[in-house]
Protein backbone atom coordinates (compact mmCIF):
# COMPACT_ATOMS: atom_id res chain seq x y z
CA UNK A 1 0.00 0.00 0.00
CA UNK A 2 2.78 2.24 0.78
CA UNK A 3 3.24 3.05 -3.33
CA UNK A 4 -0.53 4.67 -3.58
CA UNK A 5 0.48 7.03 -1.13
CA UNK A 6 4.00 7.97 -2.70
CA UNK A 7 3.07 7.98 -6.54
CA UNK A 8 -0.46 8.80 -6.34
CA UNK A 9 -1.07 6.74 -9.79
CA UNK A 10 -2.83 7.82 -12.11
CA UNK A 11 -5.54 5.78 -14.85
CA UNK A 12 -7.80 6.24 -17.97
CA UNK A 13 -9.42 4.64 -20.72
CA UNK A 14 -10.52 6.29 -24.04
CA UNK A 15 -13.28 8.15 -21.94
CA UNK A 16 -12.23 8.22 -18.59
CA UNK A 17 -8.97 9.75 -16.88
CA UNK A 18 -9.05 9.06 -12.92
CA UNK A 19 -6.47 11.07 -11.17
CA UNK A 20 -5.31 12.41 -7.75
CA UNK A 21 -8.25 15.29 -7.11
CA UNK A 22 -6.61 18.71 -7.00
CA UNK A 23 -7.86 22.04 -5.57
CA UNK A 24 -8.58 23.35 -9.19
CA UNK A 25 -11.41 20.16 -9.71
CA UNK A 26 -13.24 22.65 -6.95
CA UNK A 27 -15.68 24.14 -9.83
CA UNK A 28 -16.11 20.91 -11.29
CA UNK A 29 -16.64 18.90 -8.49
CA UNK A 30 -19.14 21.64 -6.64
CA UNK A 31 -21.80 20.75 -9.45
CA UNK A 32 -21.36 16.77 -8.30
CA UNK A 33 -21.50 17.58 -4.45
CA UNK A 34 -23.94 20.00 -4.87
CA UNK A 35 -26.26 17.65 -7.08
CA UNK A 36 -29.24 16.82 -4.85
CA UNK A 37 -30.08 14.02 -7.29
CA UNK A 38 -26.94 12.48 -6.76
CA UNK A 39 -26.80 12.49 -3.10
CA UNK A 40 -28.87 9.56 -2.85
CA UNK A 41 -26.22 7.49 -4.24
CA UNK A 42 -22.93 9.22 -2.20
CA UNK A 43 -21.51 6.63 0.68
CA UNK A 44 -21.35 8.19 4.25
CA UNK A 45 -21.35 5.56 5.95
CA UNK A 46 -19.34 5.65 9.09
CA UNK A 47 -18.11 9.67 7.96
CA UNK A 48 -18.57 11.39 10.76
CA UNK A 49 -22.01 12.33 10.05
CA UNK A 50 -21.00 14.08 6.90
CA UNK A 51 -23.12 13.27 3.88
CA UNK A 52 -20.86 14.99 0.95
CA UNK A 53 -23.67 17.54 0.07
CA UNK A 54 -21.68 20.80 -0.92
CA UNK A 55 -23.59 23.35 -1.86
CA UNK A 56 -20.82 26.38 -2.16
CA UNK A 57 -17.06 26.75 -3.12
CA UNK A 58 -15.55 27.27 0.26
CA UNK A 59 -17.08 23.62 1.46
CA UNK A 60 -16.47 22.20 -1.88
CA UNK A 61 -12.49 23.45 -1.35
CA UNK A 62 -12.79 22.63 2.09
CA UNK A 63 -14.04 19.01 1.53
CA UNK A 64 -10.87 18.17 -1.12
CA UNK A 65 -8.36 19.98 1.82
CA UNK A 66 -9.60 17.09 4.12
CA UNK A 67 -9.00 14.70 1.30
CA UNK A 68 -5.70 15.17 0.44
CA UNK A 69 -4.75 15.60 4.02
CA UNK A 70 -6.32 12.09 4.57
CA UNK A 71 -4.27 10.75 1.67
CA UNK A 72 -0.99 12.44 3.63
CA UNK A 73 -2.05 10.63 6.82
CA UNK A 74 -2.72 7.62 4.65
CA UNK A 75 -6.30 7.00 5.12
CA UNK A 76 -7.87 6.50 1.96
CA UNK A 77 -7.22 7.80 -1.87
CA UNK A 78 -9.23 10.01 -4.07
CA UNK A 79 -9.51 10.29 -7.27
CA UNK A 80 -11.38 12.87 -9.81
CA UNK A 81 -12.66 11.47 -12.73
CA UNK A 82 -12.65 13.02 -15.76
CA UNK A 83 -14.56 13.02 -18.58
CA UNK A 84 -12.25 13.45 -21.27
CA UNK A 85 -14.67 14.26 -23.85
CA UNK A 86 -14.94 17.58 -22.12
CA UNK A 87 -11.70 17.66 -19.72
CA UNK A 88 -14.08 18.06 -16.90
CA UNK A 89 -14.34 16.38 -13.78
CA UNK A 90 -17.59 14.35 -12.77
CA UNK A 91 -16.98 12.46 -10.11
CA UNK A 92 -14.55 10.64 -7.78
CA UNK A 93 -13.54 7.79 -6.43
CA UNK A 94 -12.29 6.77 -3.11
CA UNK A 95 -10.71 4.13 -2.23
CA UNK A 96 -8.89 2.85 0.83
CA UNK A 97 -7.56 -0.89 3.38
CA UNK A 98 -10.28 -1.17 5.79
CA UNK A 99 -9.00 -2.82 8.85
CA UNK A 100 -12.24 -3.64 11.14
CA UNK A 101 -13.52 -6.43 13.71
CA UNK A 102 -16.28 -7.02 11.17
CA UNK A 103 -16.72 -9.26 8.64
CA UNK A 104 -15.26 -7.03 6.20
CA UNK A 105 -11.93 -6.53 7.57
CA UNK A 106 -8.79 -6.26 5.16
CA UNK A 107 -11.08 -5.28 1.96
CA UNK A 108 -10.49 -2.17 -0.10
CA UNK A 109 -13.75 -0.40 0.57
CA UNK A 110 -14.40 1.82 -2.96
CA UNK A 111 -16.83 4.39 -2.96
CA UNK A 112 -17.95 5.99 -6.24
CA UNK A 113 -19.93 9.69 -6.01
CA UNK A 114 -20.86 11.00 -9.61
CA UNK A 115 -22.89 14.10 -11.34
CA UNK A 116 -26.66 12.60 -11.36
CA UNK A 117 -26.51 12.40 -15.15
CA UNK A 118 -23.70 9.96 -15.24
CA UNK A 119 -25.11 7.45 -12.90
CA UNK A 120 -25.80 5.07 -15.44
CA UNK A 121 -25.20 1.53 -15.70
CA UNK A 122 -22.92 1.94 -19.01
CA UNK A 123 -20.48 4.36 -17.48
CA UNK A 124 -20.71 3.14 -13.86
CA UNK A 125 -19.42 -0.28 -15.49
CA UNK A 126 -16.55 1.14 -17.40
CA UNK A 127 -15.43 3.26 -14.39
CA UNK A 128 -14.97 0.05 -12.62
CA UNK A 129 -13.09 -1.04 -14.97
CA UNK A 130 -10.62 1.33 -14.75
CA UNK A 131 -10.23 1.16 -11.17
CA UNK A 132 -11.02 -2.26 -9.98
CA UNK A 133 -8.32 -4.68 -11.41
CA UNK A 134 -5.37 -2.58 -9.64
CA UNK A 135 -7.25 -1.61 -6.78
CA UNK A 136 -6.59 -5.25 -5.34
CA UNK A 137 -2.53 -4.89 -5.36
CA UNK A 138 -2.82 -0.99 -4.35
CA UNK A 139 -4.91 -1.76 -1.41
CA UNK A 140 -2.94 -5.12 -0.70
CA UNK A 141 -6.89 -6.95 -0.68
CA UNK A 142 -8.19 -9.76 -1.84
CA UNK A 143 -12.08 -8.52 -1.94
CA UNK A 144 -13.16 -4.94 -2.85
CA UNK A 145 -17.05 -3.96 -1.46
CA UNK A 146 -18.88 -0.68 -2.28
CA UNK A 147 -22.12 0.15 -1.36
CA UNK A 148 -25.39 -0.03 -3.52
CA UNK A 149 -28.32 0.79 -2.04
CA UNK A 150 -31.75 -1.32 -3.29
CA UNK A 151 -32.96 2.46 -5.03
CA UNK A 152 -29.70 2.25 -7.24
CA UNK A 153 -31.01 0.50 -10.05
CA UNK A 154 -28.34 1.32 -12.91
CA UNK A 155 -25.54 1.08 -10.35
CA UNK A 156 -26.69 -2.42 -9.22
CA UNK A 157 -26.92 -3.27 -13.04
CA UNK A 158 -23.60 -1.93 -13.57
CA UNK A 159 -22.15 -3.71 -10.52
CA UNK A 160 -23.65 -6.84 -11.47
CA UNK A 161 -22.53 -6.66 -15.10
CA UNK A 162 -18.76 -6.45 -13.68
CA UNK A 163 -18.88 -8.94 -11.59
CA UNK A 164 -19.92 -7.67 -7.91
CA UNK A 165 -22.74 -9.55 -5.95
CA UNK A 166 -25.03 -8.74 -3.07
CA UNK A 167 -23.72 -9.17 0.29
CA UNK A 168 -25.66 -10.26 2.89
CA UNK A 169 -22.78 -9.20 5.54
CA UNK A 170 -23.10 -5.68 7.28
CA UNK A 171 -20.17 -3.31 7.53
CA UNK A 172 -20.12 -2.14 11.32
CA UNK A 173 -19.33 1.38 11.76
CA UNK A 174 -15.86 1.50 13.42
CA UNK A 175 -17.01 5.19 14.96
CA UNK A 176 -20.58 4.95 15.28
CA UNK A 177 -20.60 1.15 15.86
CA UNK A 178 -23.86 0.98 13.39
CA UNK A 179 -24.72 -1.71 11.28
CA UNK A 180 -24.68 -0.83 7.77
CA UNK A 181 -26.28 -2.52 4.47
CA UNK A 182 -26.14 -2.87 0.68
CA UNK A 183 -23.02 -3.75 0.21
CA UNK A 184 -21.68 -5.69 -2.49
CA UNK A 185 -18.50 -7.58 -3.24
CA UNK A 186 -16.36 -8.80 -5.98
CA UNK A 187 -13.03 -11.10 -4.88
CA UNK A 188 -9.46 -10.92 -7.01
C-alpha cells in the first residue's frame, strides 16, 4: 500500500482519466456535491455524520483539503474522474484498506460519487473497470465492497454486469458502531 500514497497513480481509458483530485477540480466537483439528485447514491457511511452535500465553493475546497490531508495521513485515496470528452471532472472515487472487527476486515472499501446524469449503468461499469483490477494490489486486498443501495437500479446493473454480488454481511461502523447494508462484493 505504501506506493498509492507515494506515486499517487494515475488511470484512464478512451473516456475516462481518474487522477489524484486537485484544488482546481473545486468548480467541477461543486456541481457533483452539490447535485441533490446524486446524493442519494454518495456513501457516508461511518463519515462522521457528513453526507458529501456541498452546496458552495468554500465547502467544496474545504471538503478536497480534508481529502488530500487524509491521503498524507494515509487513510484513503481520491480520485477525480474526468470526462475526457470535455476535460471536466464528474466524479470521484475513493478508495482505501479497511482494517475492522467485522466481517469485512482487510477489503479495499471503494466508494464511487458522480454528477446525477452519469449514474448510469454503461459508465458506472466502465469506471470500474478502470479502477477495480489494480485496486486489489494498491490496497494489498483480496475482496473490494462498495455500497449499492436497493434504489440504485443502474448502479446495481452496472455492478452486477462487472462482476460484484449482493452481500448479505453488514459493515459495522468502526465510529458509530452501526450496522450498515447494501453492500456488495467482488473477490481478485
Amino acid at each position: 500500500m505504501s506506493s498509492v500514497y507515494q506515486n499517487r497513480p494515475k488511470y484512464e481509458n478512451d473516456n475516462f482519466t481518474l487522477r489524484f483530485v486537485m484544488k482546481s477540480d473545486s468548480r467541477d466537483l461543486l456541481e457533483v456535491y452539490s447535485d441533490k439528485n446524486a446524493l442519494p447514491f454518495f456513501n457516508s457511511d461511518n463519515c462522521h455524520g457528513d453526507n458529501f452535500y456541498y452546496p458552495t465553493l468554500e465547502k467544496m475546497e474545504a471538503a478536497i483539503d480534508f481529502w488530500n490531508d487524509s491521503y498524507e495521513k494515509k487513510w484513503f485515496v481520491r480520485w477525480a474522474i474526468i470526462d475526457r470528452n470535455f476535460s471536466k471532472s464528474i466524479g470521484s472515487i475513493e478508495l482505501f484498506h479497511r482494517i475492522a472487527e467485522d466481517d469485512f476486515n482487510h477489503v479495499g472499501v471503494l466508494r464511487l460519487d458522480l454528477r446525477s446524469d452519469y449514474e448510469n449503468a454503461a459508465a458506472i461499469k466502465e469506471i470500474l473497470s478502470i479502477i477495480v483490477p489494480p485496486a486489489f494490489e494498491l490496497f494489498e486486498c483480496d475482496e473490494i465492497i462498495s455500497k449499492v443501495p436497493l434504489y440504485a437500479v443502474e448502479r446495481a446493473q452496472a455492478f452486477s454486469e462487472y462482476g460484484f454480488t449482493k452481500s448479505d454481511r453488514l459493515l459495522v461502523g468502526t465510529l458509530d458502531h452501526y450496522a450498515y447494508k447494501d453492500y456488495w462484493t467482488i473477490y481478485k
